[in-house]
N, C-alpha and C. Protein backbone atom coordinates (compact mmCIF):
# COMPACT_ATOMS: atom_id res chain seq x y z
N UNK A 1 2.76 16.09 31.87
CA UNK A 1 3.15 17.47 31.72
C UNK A 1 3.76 17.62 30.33
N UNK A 2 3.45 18.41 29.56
CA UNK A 2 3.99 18.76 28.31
C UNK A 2 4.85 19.83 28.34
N UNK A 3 6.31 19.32 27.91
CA UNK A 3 7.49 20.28 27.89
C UNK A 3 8.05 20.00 27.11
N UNK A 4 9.12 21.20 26.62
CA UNK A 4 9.33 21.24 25.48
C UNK A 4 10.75 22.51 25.43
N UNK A 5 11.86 21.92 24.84
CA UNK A 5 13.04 23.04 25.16
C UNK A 5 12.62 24.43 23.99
N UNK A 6 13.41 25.45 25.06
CA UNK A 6 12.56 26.59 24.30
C UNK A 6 14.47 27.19 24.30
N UNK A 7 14.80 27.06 22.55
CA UNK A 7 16.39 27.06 21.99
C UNK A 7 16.48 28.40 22.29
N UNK A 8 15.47 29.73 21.99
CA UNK A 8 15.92 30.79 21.83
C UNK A 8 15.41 32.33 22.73
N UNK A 9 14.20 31.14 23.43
CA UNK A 9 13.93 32.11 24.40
C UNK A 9 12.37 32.69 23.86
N UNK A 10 11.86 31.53 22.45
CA UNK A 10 10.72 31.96 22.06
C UNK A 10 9.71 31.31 22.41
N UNK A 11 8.42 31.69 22.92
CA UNK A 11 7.32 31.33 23.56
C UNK A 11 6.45 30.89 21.97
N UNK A 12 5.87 30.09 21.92
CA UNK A 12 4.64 29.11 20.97
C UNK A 12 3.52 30.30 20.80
N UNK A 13 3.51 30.52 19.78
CA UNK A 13 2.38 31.85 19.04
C UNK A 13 1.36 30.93 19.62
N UNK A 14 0.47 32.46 20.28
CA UNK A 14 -0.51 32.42 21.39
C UNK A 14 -0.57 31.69 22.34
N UNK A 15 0.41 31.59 23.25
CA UNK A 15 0.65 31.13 24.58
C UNK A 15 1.38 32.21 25.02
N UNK A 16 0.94 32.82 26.55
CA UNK A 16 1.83 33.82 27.48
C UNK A 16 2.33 32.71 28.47
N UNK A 17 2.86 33.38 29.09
CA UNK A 17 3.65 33.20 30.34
C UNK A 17 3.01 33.70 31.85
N UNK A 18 2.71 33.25 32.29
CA UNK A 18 1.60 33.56 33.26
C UNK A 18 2.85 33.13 34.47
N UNK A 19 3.40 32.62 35.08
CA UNK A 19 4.43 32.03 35.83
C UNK A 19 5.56 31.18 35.66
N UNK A 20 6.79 31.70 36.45
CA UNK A 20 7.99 30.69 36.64
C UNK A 20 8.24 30.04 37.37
N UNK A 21 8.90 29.10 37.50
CA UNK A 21 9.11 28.39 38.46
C UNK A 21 10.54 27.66 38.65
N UNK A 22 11.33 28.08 40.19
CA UNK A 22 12.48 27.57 39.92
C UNK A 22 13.02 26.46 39.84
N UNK A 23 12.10 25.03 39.47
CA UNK A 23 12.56 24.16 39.43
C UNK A 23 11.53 23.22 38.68
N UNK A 24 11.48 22.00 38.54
CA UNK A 24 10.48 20.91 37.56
C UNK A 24 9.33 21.11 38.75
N UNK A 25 9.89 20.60 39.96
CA UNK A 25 8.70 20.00 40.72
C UNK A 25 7.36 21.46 40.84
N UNK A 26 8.51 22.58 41.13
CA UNK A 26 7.31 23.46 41.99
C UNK A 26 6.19 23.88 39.94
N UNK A 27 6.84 23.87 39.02
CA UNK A 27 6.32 23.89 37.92
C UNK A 27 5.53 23.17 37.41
N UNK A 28 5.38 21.61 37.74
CA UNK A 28 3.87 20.73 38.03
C UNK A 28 3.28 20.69 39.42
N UNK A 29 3.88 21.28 40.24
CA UNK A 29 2.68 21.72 41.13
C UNK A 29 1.59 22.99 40.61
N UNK A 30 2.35 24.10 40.01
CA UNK A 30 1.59 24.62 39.17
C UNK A 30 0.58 24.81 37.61
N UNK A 31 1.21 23.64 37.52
CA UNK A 31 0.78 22.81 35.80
C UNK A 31 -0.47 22.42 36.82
N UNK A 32 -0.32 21.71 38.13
CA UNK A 32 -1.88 21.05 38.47
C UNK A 32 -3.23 21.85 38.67
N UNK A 33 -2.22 23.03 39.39
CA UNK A 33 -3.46 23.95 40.03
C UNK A 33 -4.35 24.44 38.66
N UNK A 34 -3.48 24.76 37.45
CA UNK A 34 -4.36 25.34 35.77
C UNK A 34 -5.06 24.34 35.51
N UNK A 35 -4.65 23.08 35.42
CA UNK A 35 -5.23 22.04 35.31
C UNK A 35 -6.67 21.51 36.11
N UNK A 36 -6.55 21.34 37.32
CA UNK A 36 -7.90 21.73 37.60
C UNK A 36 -8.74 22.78 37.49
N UNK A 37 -8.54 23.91 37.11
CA UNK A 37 -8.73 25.30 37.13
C UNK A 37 -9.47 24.71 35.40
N UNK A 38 -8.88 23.73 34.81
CA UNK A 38 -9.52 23.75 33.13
C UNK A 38 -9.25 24.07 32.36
N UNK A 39 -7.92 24.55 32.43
CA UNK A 39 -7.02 25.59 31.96
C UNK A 39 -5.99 25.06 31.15
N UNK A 40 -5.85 24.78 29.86
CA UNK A 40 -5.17 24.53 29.16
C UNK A 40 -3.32 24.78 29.80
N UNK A 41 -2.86 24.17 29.62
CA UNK A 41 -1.32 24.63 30.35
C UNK A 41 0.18 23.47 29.48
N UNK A 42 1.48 24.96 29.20
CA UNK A 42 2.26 24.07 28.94
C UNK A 42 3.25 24.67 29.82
N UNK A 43 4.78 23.48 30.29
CA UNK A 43 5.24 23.66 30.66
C UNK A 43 6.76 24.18 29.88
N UNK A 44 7.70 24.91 29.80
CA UNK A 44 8.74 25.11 28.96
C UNK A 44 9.78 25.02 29.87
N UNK A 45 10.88 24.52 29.43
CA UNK A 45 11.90 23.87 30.10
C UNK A 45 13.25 24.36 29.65
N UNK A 46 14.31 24.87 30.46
CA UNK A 46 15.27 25.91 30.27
C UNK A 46 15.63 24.74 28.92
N UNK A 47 16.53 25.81 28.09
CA UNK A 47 17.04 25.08 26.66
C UNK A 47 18.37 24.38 26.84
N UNK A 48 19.21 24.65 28.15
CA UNK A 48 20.54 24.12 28.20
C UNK A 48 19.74 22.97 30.13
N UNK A 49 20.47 22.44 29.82
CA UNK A 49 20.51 21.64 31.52
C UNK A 49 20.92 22.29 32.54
N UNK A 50 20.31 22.37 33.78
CA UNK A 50 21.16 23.24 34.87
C UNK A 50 21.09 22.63 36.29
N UNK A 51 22.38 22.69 36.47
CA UNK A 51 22.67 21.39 37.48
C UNK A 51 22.07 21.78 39.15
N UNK A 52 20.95 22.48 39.22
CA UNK A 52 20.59 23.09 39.83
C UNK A 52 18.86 22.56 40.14
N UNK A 53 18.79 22.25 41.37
CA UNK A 53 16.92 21.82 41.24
C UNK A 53 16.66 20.87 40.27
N UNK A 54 15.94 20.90 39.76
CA UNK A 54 15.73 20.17 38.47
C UNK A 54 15.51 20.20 37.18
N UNK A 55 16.68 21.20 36.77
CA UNK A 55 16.65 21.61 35.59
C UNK A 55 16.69 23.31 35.19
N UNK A 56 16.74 23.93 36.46
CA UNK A 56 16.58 25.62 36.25
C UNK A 56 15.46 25.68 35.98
N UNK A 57 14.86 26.88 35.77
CA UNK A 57 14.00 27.80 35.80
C UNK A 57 12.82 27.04 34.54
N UNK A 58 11.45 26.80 34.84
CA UNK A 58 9.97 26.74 34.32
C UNK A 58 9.72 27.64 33.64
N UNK A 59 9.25 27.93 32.86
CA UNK A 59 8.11 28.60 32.41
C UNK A 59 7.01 28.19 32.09
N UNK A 60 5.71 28.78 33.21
CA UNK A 60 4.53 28.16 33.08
C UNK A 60 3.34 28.87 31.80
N UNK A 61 3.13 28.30 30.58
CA UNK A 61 2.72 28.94 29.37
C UNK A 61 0.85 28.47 29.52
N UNK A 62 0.13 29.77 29.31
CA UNK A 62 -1.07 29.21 29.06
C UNK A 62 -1.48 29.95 27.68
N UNK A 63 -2.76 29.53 26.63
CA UNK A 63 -3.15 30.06 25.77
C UNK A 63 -3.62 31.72 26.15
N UNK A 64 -3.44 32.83 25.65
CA UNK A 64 -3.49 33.95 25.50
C UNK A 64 -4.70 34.16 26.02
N UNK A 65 -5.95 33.55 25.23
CA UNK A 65 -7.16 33.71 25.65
C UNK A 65 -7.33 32.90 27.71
N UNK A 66 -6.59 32.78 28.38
CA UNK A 66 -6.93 31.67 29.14
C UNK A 66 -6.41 32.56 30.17
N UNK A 67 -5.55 33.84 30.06
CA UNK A 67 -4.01 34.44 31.16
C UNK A 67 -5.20 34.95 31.95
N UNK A 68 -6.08 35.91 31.87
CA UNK A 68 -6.31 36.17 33.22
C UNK A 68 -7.25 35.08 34.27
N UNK A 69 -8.02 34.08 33.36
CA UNK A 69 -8.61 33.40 34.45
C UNK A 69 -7.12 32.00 35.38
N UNK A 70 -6.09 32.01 34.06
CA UNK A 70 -4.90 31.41 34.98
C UNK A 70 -4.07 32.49 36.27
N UNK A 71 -4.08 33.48 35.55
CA UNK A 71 -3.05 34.09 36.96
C UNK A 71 -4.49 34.30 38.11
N UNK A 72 -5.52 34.52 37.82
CA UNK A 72 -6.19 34.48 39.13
C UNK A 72 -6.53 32.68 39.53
N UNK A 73 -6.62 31.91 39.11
CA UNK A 73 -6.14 30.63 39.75
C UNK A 73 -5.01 30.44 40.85
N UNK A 74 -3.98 31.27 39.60
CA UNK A 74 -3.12 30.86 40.73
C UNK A 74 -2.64 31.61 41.67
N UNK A 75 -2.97 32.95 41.82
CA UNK A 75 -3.10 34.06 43.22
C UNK A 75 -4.51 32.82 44.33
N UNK A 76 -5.81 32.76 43.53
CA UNK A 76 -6.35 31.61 44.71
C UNK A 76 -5.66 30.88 45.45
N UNK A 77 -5.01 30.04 44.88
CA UNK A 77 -3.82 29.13 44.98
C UNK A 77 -2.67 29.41 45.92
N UNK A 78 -2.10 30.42 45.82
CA UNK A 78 -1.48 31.05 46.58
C UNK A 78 -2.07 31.43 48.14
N UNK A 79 -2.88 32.11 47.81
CA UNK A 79 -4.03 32.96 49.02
C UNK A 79 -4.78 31.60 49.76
N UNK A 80 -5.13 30.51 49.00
CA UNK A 80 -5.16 29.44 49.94
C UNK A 80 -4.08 28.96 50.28
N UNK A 81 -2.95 28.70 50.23
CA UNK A 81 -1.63 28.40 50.91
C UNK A 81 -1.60 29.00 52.01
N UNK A 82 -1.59 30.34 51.68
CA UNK A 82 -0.81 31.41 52.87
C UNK A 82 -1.97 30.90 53.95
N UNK A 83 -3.21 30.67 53.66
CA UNK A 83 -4.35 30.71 54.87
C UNK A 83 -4.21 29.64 55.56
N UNK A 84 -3.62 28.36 54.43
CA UNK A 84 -3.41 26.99 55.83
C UNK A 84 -2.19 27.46 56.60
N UNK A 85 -1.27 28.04 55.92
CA UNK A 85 -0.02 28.41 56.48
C UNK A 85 -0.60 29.13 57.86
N UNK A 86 -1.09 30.00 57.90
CA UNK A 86 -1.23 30.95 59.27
C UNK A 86 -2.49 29.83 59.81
N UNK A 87 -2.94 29.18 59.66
CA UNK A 87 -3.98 28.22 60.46
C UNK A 87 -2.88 27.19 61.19
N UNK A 88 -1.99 26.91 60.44
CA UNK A 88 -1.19 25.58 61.28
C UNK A 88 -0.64 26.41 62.25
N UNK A 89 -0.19 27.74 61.85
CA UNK A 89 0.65 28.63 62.86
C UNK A 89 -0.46 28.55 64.14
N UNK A 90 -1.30 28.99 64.05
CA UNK A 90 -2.21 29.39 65.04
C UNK A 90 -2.33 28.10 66.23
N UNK A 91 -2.37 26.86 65.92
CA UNK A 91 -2.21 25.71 66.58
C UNK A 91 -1.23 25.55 67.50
């Protein structure tokens, strides 16, 4: 995972922000899903330490050219969750 402290709150010319995440782990669970998706992906990592989760708050960065096929990755992503979710329910 490539991270990198972000001092002032500035994002890397041509990379958006496509998702956050409140902690390291759930932020390479989402680094994976772009990642198979083919999707170029960086991770940014709060600038101070926060004794909280693992580190406070993600920011999941993809190249500009890349945001809408990443945020629909990761709505898939999502929308397959929720579907095993109500399948285990159903059992």
């Amino acid at each position: 995972m490539v991270r990198f402290p972000d001092p002032e709150g500035a994002r890397p010319r041509g990379w958006v922000d496509v998702a956050t995440a409140p902690n390291a782990m759930i932020a390479s669970v989402l680094e994976g899903v772009l990642k198979s998706a083919g999707i170029p992906v960086m991770v940014q990592k709060p600038s101070i330490f926060v004794y909280t989760g693992a580190g406070g708050t993600h920011s999941v960065l993809v190249p500009v050219e890349n945001e809408e096929e990443a945020r629909q990755a990761l709505e898939d992503a999502r929308a397959e969750a929720e579907s095993d979710d109500e399948q285990e329910g159903e059992s």
